[in-house]
C-alpha atoms as a PDB file:
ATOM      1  CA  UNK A   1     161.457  87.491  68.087  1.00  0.00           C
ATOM      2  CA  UNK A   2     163.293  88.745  65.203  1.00  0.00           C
ATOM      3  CA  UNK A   3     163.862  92.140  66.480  1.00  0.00           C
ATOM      4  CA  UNK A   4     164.686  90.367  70.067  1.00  0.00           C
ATOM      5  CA  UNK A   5     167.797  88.666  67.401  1.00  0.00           C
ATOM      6  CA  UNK A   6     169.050  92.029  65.911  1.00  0.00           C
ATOM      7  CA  UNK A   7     169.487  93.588  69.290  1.00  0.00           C
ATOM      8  CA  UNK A   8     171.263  91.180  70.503  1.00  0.00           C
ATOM      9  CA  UNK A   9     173.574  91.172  67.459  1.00  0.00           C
ATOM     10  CA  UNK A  10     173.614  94.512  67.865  1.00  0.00           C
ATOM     11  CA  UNK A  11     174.423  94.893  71.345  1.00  0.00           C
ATOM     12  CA  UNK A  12     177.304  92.003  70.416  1.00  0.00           C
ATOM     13  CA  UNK A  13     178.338  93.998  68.294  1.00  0.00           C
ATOM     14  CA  UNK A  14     179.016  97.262  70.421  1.00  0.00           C
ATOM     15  CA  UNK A  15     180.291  95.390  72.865  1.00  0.00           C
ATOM     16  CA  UNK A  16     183.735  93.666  70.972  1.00  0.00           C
ATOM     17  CA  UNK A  17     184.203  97.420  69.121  1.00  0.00           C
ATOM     18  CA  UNK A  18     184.397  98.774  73.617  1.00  0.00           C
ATOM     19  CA  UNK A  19     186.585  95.863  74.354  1.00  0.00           C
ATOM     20  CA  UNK A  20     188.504  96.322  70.690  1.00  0.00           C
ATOM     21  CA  UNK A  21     189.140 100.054  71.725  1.00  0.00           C
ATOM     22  CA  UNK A  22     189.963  99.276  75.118  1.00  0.00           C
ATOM     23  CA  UNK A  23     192.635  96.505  74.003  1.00  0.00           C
ATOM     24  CA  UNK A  24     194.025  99.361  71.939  1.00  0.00           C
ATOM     25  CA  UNK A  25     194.955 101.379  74.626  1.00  0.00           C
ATOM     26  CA  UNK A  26     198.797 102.438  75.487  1.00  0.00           C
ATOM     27  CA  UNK A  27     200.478  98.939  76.700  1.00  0.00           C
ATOM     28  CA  UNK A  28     204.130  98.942  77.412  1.00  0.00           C
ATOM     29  CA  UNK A  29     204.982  96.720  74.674  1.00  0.00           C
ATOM     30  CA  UNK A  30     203.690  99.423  72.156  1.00  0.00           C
ATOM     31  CA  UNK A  31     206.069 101.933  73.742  1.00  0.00           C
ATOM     32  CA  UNK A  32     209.607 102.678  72.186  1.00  0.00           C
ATOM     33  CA  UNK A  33     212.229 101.333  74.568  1.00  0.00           C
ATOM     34  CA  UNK A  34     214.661 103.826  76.032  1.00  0.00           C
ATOM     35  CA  UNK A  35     217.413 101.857  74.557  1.00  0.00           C
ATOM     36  CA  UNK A  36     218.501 101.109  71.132  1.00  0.00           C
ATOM     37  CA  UNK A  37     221.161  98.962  69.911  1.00  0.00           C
ATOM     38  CA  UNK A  38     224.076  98.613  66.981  1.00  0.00           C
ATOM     39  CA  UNK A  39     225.808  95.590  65.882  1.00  0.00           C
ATOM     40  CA  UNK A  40     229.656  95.260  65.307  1.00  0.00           C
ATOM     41  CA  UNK A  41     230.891  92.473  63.068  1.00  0.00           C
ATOM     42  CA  UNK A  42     234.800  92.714  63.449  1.00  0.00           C
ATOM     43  CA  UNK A  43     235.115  89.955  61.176  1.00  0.00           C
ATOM     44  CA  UNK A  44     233.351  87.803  58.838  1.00  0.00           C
ATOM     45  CA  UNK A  45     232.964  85.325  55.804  1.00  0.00           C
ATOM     46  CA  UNK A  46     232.352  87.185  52.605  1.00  0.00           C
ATOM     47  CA  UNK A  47     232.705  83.970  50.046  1.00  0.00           C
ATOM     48  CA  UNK A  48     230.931  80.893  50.510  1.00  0.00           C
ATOM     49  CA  UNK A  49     232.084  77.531  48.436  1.00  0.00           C
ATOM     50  CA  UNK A  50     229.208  75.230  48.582  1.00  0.00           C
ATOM     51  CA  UNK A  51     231.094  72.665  47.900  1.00  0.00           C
ATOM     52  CA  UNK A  52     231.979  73.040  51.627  1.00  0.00           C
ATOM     53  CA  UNK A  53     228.822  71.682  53.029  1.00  0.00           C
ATOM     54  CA  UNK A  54     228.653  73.718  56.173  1.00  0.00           C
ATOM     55  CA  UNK A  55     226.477  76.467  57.659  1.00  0.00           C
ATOM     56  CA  UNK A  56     227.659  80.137  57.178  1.00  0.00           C
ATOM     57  CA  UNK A  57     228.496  82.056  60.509  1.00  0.00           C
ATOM     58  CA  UNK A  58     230.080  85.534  61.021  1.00  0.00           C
ATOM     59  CA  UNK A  59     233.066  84.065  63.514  1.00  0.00           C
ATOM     60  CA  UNK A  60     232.517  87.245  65.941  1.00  0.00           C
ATOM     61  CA  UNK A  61     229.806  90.148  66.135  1.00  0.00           C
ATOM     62  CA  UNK A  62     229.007  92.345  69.113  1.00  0.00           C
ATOM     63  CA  UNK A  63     225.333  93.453  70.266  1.00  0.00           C
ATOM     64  CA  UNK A  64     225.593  96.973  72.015  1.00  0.00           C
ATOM     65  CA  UNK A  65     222.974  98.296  74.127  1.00  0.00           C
ATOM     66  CA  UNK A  66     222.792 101.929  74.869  1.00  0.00           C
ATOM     67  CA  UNK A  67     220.319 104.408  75.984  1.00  0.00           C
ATOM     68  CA  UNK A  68     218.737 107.128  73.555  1.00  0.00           C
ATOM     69  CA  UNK A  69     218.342 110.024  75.002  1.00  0.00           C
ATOM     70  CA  UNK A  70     222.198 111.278  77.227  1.00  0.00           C
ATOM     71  CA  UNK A  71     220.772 111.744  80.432  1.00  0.00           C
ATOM     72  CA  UNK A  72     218.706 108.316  80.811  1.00  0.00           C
ATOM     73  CA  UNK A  73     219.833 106.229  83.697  1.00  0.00           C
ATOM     74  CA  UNK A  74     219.023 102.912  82.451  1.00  0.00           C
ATOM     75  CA  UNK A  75     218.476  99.691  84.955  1.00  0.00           C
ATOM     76  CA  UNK A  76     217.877  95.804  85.007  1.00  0.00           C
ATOM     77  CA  UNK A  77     214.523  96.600  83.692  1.00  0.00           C
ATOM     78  CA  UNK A  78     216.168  97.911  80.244  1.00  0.00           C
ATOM     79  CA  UNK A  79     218.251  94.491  79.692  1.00  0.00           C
ATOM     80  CA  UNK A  80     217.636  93.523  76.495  1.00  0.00           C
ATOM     81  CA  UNK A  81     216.190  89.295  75.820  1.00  0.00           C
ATOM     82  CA  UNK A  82     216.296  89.119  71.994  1.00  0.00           C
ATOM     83  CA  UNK A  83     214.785  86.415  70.497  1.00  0.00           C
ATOM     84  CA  UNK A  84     213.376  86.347  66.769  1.00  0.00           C
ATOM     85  CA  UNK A  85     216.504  86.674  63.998  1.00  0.00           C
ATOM     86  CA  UNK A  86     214.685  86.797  60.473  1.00  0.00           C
ATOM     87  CA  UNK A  87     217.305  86.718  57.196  1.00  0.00           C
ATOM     88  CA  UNK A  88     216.189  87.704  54.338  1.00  0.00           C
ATOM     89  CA  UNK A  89     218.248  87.505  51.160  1.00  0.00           C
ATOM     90  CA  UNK A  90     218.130  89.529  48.373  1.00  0.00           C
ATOM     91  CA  UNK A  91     219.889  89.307  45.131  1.00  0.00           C
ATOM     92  CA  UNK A  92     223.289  92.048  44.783  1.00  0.00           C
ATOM     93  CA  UNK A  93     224.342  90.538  41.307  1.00  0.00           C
ATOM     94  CA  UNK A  94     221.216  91.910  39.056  1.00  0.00           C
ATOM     95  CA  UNK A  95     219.394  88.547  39.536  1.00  0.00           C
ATOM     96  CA  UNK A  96     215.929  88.454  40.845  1.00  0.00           C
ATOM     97  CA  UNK A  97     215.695  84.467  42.401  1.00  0.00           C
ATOM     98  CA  UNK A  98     216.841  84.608  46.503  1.00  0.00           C
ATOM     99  CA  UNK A  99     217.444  81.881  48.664  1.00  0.00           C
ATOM    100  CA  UNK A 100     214.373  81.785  50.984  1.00  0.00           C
ATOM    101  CA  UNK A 101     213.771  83.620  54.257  1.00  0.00           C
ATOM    102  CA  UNK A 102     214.564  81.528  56.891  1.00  0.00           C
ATOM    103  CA  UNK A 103     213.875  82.224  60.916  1.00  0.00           C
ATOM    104  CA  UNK A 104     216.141  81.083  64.014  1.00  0.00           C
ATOM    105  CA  UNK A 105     214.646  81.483  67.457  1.00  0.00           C
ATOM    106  CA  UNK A 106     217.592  81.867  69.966  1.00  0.00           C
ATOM    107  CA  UNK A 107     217.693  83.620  73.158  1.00  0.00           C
ATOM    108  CA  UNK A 108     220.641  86.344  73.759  1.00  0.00           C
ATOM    109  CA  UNK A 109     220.790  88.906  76.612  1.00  0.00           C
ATOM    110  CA  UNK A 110     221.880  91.983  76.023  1.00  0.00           C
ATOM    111  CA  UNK A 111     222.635  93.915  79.883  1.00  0.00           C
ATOM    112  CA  UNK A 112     221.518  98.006  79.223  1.00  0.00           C
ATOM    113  CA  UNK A 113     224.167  99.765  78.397  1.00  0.00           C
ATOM    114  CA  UNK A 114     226.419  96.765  77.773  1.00  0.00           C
ATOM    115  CA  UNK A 115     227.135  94.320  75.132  1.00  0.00           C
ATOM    116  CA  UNK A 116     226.683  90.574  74.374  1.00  0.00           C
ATOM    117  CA  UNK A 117     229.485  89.160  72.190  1.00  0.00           C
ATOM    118  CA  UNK A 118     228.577  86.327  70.169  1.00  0.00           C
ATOM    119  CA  UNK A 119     231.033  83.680  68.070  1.00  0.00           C
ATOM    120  CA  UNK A 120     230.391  81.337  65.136  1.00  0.00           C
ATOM    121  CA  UNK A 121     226.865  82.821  64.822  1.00  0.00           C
ATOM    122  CA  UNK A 122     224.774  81.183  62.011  1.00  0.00           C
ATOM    123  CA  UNK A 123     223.075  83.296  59.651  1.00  0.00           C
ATOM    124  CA  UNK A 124     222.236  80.941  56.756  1.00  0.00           C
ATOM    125  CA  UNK A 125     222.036  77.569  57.035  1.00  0.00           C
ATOM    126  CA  UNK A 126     224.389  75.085  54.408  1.00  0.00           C
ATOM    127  CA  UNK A 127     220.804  73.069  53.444  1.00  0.00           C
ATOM    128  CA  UNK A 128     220.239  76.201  51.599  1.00  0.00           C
ATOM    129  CA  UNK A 129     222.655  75.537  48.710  1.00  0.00           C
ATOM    130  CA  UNK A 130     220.566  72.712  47.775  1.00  0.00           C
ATOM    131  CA  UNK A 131     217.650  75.169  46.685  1.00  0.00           C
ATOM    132  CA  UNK A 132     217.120  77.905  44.250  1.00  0.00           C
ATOM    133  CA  UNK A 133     219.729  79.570  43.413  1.00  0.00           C
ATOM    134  CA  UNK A 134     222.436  78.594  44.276  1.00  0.00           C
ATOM    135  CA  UNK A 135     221.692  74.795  43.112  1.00  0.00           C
ATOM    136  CA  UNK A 136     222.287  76.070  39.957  1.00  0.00           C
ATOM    137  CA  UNK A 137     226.070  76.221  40.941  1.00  0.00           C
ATOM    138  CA  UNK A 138     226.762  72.717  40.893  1.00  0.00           C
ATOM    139  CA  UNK A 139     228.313  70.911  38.296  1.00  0.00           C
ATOM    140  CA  UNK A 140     225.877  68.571  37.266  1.00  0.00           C
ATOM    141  CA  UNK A 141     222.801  71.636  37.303  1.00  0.00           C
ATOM    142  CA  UNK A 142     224.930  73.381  34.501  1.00  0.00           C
ATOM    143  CA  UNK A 143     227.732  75.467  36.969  1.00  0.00           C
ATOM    144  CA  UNK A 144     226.220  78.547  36.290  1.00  0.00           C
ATOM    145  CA  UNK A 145     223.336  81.413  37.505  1.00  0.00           C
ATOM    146  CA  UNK A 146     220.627  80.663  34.583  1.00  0.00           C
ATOM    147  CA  UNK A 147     219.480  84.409  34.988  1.00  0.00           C
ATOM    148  CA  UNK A 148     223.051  86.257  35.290  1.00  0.00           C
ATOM    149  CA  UNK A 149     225.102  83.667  32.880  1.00  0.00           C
ATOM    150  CA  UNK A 150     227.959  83.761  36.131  1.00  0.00           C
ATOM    151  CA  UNK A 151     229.454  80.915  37.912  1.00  0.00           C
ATOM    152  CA  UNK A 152     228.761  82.736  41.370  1.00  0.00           C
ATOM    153  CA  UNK A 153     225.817  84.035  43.117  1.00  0.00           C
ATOM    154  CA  UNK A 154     225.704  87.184  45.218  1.00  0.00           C
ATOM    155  CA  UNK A 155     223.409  87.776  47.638  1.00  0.00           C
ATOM    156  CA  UNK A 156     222.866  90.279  50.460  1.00  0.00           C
ATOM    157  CA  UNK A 157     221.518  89.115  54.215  1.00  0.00           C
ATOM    158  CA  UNK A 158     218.978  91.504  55.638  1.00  0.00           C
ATOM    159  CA  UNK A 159     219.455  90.204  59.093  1.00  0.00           C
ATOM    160  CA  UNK A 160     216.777  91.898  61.900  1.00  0.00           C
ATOM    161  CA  UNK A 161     216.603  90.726  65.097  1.00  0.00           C
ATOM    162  CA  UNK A 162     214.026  91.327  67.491  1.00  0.00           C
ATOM    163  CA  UNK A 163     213.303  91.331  71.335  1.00  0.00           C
ATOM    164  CA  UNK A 164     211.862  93.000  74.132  1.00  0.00           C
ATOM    165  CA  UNK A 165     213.449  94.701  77.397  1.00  0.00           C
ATOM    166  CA  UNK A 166     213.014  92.927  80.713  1.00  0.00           C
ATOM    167  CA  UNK A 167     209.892  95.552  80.730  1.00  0.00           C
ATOM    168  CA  UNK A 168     208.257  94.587  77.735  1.00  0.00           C
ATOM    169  CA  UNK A 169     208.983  97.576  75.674  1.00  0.00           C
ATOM    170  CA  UNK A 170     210.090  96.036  71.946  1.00  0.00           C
ATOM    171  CA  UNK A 171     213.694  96.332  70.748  1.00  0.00           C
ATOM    172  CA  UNK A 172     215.466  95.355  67.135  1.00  0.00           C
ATOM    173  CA  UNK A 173     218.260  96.310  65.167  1.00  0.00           C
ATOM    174  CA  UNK A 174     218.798  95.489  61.326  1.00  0.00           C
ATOM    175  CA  UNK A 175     222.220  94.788  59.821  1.00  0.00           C
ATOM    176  CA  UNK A 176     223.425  93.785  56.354  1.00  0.00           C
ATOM    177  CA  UNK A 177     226.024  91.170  55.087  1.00  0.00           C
ATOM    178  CA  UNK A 178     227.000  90.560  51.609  1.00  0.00           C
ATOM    179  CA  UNK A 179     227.783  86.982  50.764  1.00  0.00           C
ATOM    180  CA  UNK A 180     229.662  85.424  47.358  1.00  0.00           C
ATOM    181  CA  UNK A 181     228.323  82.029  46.598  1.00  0.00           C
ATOM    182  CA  UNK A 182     230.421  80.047  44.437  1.00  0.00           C
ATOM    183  CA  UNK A 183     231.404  76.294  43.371  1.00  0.00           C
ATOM    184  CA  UNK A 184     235.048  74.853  43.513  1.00  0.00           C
ATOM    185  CA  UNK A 185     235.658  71.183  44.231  1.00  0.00           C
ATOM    186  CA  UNK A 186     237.100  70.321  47.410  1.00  0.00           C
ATOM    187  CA  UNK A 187     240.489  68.923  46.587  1.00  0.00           C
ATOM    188  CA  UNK A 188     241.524  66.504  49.946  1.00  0.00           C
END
């Protein structure tokens, strides 16, 4: 009986390492898409007052789709769905405390070989301003950066967005954006 036990672990055993291996194979999701794609930000906000209680955007960017290689002919099955956009701030000032990662989950199309435009994009949301670091800015937490002795905060967005094509073949392009966070009373 107990041998009857260990060959049947055994044989369990075998058989999810075939099916693991087999999973492993070459899917089309694994596979490098034939396009890649750039961002454009013609304009932007570079200082934030958080006395402004509002969520930062970039007013205009452009996604651009284009193929790799020169001579690919690229089709509907090369659109571009993205859908993941993952900031990540990291301190530009010589502090070491960031406002947290945060995740939005949006759907944009971008046509192969075209572009998407996109206006008043958010890329880091105003609750934000109530957490480390930057609540260190406000008047009644001292008005200053406890590490860097300044009365502003800079920080720089890793911004990566990811998708897939229409064929399942992953896509995602990384841009940075610098951001000066500040306090100054609204004045009505």
């Amino acid at each position: 009986m107990r041998t009857e036990n260990q060959l049947f672990r055994l044989f369990v055993a075998a058989l999810v390492v075939v099916l693991g291996a087999c999973a492993a194979g070459n899917h089309s999701a694994d596979q490098e898409a034939p396009v890649i794609l750039s961002v454009d930000v013609t304009e932007g906000v570079a200082d934030v007052n958080i006395a402004v209680r509002s969520d930062v955007s970039i007013p205009e960017m452009t996604i651009k789709s284009q193929a790799k290689a020169p001579d690919t002919t690229l089709g509907p099955q090369n659109d571009v769905i993205l859908t993941e956009w993952v900031i990540t701030p990291v301190r530009s000032d010589g502090g070491t405390v960031a406002s947290p990662q945060w995740r939005e989950y949006r759907n944009v199309t971008v046509p192969a070989g075209g572009t998407a435009n996109l206006r008043n994009y958010r890329i880091f949301p105003a609750e934000y301003f109530d957490r480390q670091p930057l609540v260190q800015l406000y008047p009644q937490n001292g008005g200053v950066d406890r590490e860097t002795g300044k009365v502003n905060i800079r920080q720089r967005l890793q911004i990566e967005i990811f998708g897939k094509t229409v064929a399942g073949r992953r896509v995602s392009v990384r841009f940075d954006w610098s951001l000066n966070f500040y306090y100054s009373p609204v004045t009505q």
